[in-house]
PDB file of N, CA and C in Angstrom:
ATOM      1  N   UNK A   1       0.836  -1.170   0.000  1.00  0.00           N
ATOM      2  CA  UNK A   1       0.000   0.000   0.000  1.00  0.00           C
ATOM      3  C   UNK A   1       0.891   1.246   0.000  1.00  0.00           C
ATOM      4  N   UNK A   2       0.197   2.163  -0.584  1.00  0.00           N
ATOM      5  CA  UNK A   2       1.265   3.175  -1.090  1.00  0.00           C
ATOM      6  C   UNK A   2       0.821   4.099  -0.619  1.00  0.00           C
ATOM      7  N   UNK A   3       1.406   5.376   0.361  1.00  0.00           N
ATOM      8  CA  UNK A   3       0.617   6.439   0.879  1.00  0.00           C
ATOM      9  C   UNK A   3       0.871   7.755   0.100  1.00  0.00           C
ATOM     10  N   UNK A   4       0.075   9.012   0.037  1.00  0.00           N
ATOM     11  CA  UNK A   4      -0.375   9.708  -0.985  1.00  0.00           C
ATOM     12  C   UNK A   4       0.602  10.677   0.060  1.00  0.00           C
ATOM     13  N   UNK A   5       1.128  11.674  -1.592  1.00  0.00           N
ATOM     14  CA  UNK A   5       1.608  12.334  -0.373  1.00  0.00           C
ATOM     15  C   UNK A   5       0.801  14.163  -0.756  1.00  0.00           C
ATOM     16  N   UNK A   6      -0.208  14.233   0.140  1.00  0.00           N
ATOM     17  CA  UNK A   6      -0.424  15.479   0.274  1.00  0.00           C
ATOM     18  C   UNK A   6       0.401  16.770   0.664  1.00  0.00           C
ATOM     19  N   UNK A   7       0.833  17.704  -0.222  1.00  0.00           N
ATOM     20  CA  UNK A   7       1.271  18.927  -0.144  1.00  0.00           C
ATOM     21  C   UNK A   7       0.065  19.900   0.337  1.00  0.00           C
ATOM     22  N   UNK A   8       0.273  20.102   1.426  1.00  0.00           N
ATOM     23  CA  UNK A   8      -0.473  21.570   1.953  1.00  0.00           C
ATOM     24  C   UNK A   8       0.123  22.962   1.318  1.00  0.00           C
ATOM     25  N   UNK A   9      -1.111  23.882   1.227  1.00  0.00           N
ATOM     26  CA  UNK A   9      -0.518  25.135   0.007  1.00  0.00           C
ATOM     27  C   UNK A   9      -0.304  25.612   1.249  1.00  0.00           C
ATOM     28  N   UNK A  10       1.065  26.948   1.249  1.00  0.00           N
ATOM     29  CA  UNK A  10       1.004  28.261   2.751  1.00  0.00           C
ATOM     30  C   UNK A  10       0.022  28.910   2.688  1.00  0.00           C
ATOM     31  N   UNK A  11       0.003  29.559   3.685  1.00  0.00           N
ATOM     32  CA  UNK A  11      -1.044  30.698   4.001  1.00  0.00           C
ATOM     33  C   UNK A  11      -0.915  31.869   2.888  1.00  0.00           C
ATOM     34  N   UNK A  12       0.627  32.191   2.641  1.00  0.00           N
ATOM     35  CA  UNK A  12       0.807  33.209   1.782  1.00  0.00           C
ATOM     36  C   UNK A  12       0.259  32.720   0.163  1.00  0.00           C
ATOM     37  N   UNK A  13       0.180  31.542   0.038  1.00  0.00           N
ATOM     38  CA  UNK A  13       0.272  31.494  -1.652  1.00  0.00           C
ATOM     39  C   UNK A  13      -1.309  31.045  -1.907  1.00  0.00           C
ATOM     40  N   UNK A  14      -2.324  31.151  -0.587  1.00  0.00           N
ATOM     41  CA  UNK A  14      -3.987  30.809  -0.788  1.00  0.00           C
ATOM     42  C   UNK A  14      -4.214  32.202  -0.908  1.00  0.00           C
ATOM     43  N   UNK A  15      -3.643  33.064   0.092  1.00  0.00           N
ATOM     44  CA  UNK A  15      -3.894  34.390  -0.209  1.00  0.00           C
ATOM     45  C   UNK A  15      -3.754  35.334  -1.042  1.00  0.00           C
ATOM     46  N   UNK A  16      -2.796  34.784  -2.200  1.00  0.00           N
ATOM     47  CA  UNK A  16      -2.223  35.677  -3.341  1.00  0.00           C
ATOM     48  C   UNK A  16      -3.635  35.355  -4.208  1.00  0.00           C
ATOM     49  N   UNK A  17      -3.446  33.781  -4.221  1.00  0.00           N
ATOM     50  CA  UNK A  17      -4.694  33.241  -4.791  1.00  0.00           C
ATOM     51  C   UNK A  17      -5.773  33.720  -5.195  1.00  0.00           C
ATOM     52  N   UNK A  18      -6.427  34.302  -4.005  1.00  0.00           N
ATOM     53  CA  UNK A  18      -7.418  35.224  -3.787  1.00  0.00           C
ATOM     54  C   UNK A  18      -7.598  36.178  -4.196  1.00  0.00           C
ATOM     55  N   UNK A  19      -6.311  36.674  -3.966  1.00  0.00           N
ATOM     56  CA  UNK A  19      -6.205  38.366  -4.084  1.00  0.00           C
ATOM     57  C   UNK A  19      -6.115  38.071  -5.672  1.00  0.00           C
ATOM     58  N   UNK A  20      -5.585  37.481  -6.414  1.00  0.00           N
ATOM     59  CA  UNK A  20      -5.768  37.833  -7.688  1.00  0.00           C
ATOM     60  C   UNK A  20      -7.068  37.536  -8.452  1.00  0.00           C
ATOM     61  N   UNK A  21      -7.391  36.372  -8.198  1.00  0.00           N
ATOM     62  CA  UNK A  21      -8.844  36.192  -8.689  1.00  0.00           C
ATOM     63  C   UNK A  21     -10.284  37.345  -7.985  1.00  0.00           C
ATOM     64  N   UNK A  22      -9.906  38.056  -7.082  1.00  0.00           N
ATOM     65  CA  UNK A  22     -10.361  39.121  -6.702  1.00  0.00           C
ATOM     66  C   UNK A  22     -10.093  39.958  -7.825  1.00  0.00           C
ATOM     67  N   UNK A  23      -8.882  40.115  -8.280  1.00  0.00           N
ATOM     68  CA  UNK A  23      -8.724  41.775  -8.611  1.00  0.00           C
ATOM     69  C   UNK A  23      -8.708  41.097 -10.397  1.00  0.00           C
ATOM     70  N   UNK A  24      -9.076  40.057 -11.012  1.00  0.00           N
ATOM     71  CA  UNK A  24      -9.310  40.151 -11.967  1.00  0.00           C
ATOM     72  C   UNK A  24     -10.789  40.076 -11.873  1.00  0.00           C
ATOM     73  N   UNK A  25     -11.670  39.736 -11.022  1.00  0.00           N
ATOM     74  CA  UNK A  25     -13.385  40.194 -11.150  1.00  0.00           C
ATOM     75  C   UNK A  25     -13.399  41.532 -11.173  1.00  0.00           C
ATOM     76  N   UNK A  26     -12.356  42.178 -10.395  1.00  0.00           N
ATOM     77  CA  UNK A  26     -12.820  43.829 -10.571  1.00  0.00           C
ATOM     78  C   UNK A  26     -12.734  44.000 -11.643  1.00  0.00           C
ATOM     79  N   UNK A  27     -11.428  43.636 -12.317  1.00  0.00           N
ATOM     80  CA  UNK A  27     -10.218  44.150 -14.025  1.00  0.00           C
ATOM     81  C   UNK A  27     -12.022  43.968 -14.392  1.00  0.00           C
ATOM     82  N   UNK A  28     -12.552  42.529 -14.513  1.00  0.00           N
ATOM     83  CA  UNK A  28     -13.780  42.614 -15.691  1.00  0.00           C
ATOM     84  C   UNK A  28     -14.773  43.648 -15.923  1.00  0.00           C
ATOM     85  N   UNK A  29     -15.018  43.165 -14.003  1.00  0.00           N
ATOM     86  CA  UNK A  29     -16.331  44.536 -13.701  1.00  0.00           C
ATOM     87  C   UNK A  29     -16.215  46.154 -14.741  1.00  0.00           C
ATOM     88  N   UNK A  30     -14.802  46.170 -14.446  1.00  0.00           N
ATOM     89  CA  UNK A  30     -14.385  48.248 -14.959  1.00  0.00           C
ATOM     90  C   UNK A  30     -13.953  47.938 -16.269  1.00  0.00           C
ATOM     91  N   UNK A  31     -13.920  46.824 -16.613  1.00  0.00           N
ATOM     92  CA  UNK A  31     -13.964  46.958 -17.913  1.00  0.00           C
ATOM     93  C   UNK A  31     -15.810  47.073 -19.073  1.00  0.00           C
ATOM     94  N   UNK A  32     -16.035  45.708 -17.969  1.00  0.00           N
ATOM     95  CA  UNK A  32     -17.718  45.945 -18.749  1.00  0.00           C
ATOM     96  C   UNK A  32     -18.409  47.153 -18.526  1.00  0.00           C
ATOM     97  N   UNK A  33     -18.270  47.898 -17.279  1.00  0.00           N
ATOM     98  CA  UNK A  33     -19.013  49.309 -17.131  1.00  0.00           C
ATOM     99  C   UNK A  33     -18.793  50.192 -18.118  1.00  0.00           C
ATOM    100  N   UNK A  34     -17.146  50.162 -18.765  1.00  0.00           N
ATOM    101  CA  UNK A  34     -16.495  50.653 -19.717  1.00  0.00           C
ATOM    102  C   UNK A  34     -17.386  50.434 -20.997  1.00  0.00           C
ATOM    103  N   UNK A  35     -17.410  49.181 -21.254  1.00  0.00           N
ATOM    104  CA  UNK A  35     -18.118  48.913 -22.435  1.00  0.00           C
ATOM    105  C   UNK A  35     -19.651  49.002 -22.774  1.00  0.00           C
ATOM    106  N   UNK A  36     -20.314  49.072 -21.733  1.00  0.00           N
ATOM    107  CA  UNK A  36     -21.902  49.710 -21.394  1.00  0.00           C
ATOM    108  C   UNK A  36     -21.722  51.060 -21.842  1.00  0.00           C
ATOM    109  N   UNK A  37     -20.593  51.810 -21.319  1.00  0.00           N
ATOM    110  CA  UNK A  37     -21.122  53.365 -21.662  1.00  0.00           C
ATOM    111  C   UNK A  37     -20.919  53.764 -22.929  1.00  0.00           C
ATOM    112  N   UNK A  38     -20.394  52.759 -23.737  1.00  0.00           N
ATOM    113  CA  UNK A  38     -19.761  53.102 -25.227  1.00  0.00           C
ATOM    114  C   UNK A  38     -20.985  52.779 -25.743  1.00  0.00           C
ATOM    115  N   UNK A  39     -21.541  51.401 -25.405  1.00  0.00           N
ATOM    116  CA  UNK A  39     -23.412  51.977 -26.265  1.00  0.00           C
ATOM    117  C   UNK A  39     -24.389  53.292 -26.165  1.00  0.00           C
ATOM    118  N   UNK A  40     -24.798  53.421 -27.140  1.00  0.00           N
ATOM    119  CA  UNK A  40     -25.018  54.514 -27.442  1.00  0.00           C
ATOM    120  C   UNK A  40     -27.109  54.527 -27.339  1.00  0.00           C
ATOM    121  N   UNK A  41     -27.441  53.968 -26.351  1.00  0.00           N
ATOM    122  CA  UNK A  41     -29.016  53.680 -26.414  1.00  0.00           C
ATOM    123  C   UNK A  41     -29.731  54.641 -26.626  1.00  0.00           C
ATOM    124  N   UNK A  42     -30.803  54.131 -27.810  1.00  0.00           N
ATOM    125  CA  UNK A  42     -32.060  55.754 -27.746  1.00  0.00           C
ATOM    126  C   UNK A  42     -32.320  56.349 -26.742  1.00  0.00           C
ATOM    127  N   UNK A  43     -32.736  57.394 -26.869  1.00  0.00           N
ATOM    128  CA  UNK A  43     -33.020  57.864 -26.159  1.00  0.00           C
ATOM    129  C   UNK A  43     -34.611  59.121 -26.455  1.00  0.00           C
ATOM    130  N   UNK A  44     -35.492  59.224 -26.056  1.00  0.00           N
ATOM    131  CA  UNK A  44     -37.067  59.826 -26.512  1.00  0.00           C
ATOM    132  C   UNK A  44     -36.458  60.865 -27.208  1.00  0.00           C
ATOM    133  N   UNK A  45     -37.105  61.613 -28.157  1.00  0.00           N
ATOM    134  CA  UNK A  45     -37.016  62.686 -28.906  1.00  0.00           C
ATOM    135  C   UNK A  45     -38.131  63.640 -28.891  1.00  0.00           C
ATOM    136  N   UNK A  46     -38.997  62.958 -28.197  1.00  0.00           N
ATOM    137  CA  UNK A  46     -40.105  63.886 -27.725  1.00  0.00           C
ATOM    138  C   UNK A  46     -40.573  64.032 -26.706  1.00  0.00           C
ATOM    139  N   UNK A  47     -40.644  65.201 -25.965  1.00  0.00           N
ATOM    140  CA  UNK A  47     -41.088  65.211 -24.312  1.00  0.00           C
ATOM    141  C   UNK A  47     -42.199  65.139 -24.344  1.00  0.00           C
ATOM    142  N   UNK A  48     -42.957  64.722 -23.679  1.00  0.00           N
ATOM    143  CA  UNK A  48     -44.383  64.403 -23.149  1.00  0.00           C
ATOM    144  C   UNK A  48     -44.581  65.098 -21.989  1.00  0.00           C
ATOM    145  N   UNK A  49     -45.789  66.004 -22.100  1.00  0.00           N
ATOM    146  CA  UNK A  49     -46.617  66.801 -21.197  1.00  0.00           C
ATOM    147  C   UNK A  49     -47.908  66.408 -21.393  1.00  0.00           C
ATOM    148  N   UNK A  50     -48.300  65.680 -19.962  1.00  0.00           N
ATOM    149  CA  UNK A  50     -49.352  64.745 -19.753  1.00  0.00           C
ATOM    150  C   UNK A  50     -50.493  65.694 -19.101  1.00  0.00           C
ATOM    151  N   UNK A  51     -51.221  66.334 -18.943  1.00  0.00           N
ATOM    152  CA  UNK A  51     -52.496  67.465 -18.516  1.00  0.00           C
ATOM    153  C   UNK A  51     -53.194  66.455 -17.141  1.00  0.00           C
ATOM    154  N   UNK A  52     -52.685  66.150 -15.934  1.00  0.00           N
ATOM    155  CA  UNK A  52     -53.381  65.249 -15.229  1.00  0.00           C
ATOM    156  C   UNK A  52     -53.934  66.141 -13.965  1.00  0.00           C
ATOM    157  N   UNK A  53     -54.442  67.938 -14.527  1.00  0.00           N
ATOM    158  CA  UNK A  53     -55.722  68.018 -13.381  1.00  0.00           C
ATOM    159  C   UNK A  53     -56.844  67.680 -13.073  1.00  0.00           C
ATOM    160  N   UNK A  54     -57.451  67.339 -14.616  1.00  0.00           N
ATOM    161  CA  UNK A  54     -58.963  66.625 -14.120  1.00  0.00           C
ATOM    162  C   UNK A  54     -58.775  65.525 -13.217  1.00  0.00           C
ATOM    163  N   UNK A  55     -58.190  64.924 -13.435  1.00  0.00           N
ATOM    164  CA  UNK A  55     -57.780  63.434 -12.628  1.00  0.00           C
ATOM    165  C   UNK A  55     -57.756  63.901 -11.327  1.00  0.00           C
ATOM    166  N   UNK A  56     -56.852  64.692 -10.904  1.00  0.00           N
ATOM    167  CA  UNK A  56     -56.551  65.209  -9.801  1.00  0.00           C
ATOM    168  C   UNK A  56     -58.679  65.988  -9.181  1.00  0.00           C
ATOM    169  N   UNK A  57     -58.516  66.642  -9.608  1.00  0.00           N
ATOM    170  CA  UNK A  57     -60.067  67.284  -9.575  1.00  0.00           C
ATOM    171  C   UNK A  57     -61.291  66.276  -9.336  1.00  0.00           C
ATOM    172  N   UNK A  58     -61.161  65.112 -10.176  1.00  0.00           N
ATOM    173  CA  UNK A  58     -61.876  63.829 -10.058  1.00  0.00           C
ATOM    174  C   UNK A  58     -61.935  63.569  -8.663  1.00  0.00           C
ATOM    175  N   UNK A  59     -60.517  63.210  -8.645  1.00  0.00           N
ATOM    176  CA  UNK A  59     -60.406  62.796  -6.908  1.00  0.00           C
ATOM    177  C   UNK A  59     -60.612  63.077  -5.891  1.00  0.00           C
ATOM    178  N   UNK A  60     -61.229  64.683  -6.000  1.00  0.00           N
ATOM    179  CA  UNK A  60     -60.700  65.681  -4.968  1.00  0.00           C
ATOM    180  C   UNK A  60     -62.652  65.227  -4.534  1.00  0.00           C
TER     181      UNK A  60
END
Protein backbone atom coordinates (compact mmCIF):
# COMPACT_ATOMS: atom_id res chain seq x y z
CA UNK A 1 0.00 0.00 0.00
CA UNK A 2 1.27 3.17 -1.09
CA UNK A 3 0.62 6.44 0.88
CA UNK A 4 -0.38 9.71 -0.99
CA UNK A 5 1.61 12.33 -0.37
CA UNK A 6 -0.42 15.48 0.27
CA UNK A 7 1.27 18.93 -0.14
CA UNK A 8 -0.47 21.57 1.95
CA UNK A 9 -0.52 25.13 0.01
CA UNK A 10 1.00 28.26 2.75
CA UNK A 11 -1.04 30.70 4.00
CA UNK A 12 0.81 33.21 1.78
CA UNK A 13 0.27 31.49 -1.65
CA UNK A 14 -3.99 30.81 -0.79
CA UNK A 15 -3.89 34.39 -0.21
CA UNK A 16 -2.22 35.68 -3.34
CA UNK A 17 -4.69 33.24 -4.79
CA UNK A 18 -7.42 35.22 -3.79
CA UNK A 19 -6.20 38.37 -4.08
CA UNK A 20 -5.77 37.83 -7.69
CA UNK A 21 -8.84 36.19 -8.69
CA UNK A 22 -10.36 39.12 -6.70
CA UNK A 23 -8.72 41.77 -8.61
CA UNK A 24 -9.31 40.15 -11.97
CA UNK A 25 -13.39 40.19 -11.15
CA UNK A 26 -12.82 43.83 -10.57
CA UNK A 27 -10.22 44.15 -14.03
CA UNK A 28 -13.78 42.61 -15.69
CA UNK A 29 -16.33 44.54 -13.70
CA UNK A 30 -14.38 48.25 -14.96
CA UNK A 31 -13.96 46.96 -17.91
CA UNK A 32 -17.72 45.94 -18.75
CA UNK A 33 -19.01 49.31 -17.13
CA UNK A 34 -16.49 50.65 -19.72
CA UNK A 35 -18.12 48.91 -22.43
CA UNK A 36 -21.90 49.71 -21.39
CA UNK A 37 -21.12 53.36 -21.66
CA UNK A 38 -19.76 53.10 -25.23
CA UNK A 39 -23.41 51.98 -26.27
CA UNK A 40 -25.02 54.51 -27.44
CA UNK A 41 -29.02 53.68 -26.41
CA UNK A 42 -32.06 55.75 -27.75
CA UNK A 43 -33.02 57.86 -26.16
CA UNK A 44 -37.07 59.83 -26.51
CA UNK A 45 -37.02 62.69 -28.91
CA UNK A 46 -40.10 63.89 -27.72
CA UNK A 47 -41.09 65.21 -24.31
CA UNK A 48 -44.38 64.40 -23.15
CA UNK A 49 -46.62 66.80 -21.20
CA UNK A 50 -49.35 64.74 -19.75
CA UNK A 51 -52.50 67.46 -18.52
CA UNK A 52 -53.38 65.25 -15.23
CA UNK A 53 -55.72 68.02 -13.38
CA UNK A 54 -58.96 66.62 -14.12
CA UNK A 55 -57.78 63.43 -12.63
CA UNK A 56 -56.55 65.21 -9.80
CA UNK A 57 -60.07 67.28 -9.58
CA UNK A 58 -61.88 63.83 -10.06
CA UNK A 59 -60.41 62.80 -6.91
CA UNK A 60 -60.70 65.68 -4.97
Amino acid sequence: MQLKYNRQTSLGSSITRILIKLFLILLLGIVGIFLIEKIDFPSPEKNYKIDITDEINKLK
